[in-house]
Protein backbone atom coordinates (compact mmCIF):
# COMPACT_ATOMS: atom_id res chain seq x y z
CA UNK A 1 -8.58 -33.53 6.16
CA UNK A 2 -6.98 -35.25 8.55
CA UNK A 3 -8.40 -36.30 12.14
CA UNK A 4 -6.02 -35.50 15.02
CA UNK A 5 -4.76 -39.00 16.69
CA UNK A 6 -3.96 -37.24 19.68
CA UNK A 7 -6.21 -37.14 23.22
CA UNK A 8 -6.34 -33.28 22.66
CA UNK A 9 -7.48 -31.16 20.04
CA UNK A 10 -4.94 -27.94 18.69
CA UNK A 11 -6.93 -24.89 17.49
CA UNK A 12 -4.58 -22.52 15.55
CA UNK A 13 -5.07 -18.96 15.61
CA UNK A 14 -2.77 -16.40 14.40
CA UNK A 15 -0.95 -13.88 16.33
CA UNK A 16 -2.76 -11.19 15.86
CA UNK A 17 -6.22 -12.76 14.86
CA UNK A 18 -8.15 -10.54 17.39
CA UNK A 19 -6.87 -7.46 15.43
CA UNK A 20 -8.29 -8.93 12.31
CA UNK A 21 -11.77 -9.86 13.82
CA UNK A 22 -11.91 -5.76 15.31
CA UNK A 23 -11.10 -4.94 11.45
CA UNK A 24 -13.37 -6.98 10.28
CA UNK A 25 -16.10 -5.85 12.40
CA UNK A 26 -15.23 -2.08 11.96
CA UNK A 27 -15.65 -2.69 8.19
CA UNK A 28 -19.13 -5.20 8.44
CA UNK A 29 -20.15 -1.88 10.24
CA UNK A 30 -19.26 0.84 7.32
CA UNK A 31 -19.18 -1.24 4.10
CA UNK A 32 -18.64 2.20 1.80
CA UNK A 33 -15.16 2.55 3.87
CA UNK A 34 -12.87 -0.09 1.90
CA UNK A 35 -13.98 1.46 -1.58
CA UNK A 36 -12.95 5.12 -0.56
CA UNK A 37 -9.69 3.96 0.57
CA UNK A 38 -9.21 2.05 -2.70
CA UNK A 39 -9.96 5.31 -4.63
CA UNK A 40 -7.56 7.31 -2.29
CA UNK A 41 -4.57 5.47 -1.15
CA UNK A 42 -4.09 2.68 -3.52
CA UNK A 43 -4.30 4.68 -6.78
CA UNK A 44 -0.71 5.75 -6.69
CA UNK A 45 0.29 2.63 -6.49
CA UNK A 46 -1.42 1.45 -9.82
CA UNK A 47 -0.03 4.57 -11.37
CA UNK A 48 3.33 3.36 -10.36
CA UNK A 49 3.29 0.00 -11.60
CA UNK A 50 1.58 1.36 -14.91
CA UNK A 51 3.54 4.14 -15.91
CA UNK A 52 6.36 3.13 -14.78
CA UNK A 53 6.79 -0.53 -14.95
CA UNK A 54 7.47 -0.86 -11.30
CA UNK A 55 6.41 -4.87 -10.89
CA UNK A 56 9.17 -5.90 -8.66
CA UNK A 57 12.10 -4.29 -6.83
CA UNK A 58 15.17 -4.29 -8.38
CA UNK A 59 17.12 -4.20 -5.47
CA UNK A 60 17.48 -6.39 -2.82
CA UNK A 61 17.79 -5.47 1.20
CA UNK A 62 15.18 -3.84 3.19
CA UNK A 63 17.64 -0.55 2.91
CA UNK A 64 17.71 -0.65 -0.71
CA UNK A 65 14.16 -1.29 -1.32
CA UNK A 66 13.52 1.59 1.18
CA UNK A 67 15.38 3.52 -1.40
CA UNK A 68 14.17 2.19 -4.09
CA UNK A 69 10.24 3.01 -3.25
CA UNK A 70 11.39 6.46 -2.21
CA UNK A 71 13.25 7.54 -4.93
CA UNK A 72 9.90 6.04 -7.20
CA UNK A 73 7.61 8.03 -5.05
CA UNK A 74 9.35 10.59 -5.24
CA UNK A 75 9.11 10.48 -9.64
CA UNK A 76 5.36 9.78 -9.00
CA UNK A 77 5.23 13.04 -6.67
CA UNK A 78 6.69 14.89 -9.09
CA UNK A 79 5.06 13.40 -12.07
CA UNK A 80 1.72 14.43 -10.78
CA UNK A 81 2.77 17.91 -9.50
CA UNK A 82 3.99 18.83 -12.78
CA UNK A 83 0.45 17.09 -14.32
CA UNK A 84 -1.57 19.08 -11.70
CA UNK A 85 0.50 22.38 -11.29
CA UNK A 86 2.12 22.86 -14.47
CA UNK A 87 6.05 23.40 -14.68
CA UNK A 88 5.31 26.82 -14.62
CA UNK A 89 3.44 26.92 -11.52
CA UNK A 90 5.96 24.77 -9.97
CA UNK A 91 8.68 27.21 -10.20
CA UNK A 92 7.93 29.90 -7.47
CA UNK A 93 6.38 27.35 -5.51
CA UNK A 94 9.96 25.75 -5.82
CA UNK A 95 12.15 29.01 -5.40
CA UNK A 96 9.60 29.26 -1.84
């Protein structure tokens, strides 16, 4: 580590550092909160990458990639509808 040589001493913070201290303290206060929203909202996510080797975009361009993750989410959407639903099932909910 290396000692400053100046007269005055720099202390670095991010940006947004306060935001991550209120996070921080919001989860310290409900420590059963960051394992629900691993459950919840990062599961498709896992399913994507898994079943359909999604590692990294293919495209490249924040438009494209927008496109790219929709047009995914939209197979994964699907994917589990017909898992969950049946194609059957799907059908007049489709024709609605």
């Amino acid at each position: 580590m290396e000692i400053p040589s100046g007269r005055w001493r720099r202390v670095h913070r991010l940006e947004n550092e306060a935001v991550l201290e209120r996070m921080a303290t919001r989860v310290a206060a409900r420590p059963g909160v960051l394992d629900v929203r691993r459950e919840t909202v990062e599961h498709p996510f896992g399913s994507i990458n898994q079943w359909m080797n999604q590692g990294a975009f293919l495209m490249r361009g924040l438009e494209k990639v927008r496109a790219e993750f929709s047009l995914t989410a939209l197979a994964y959407s699907l994917r589990r509808a017909i898992t969950v639903v049946s194609i059957p099932g799907m059908i007049p909910a489709v024709r609605a």
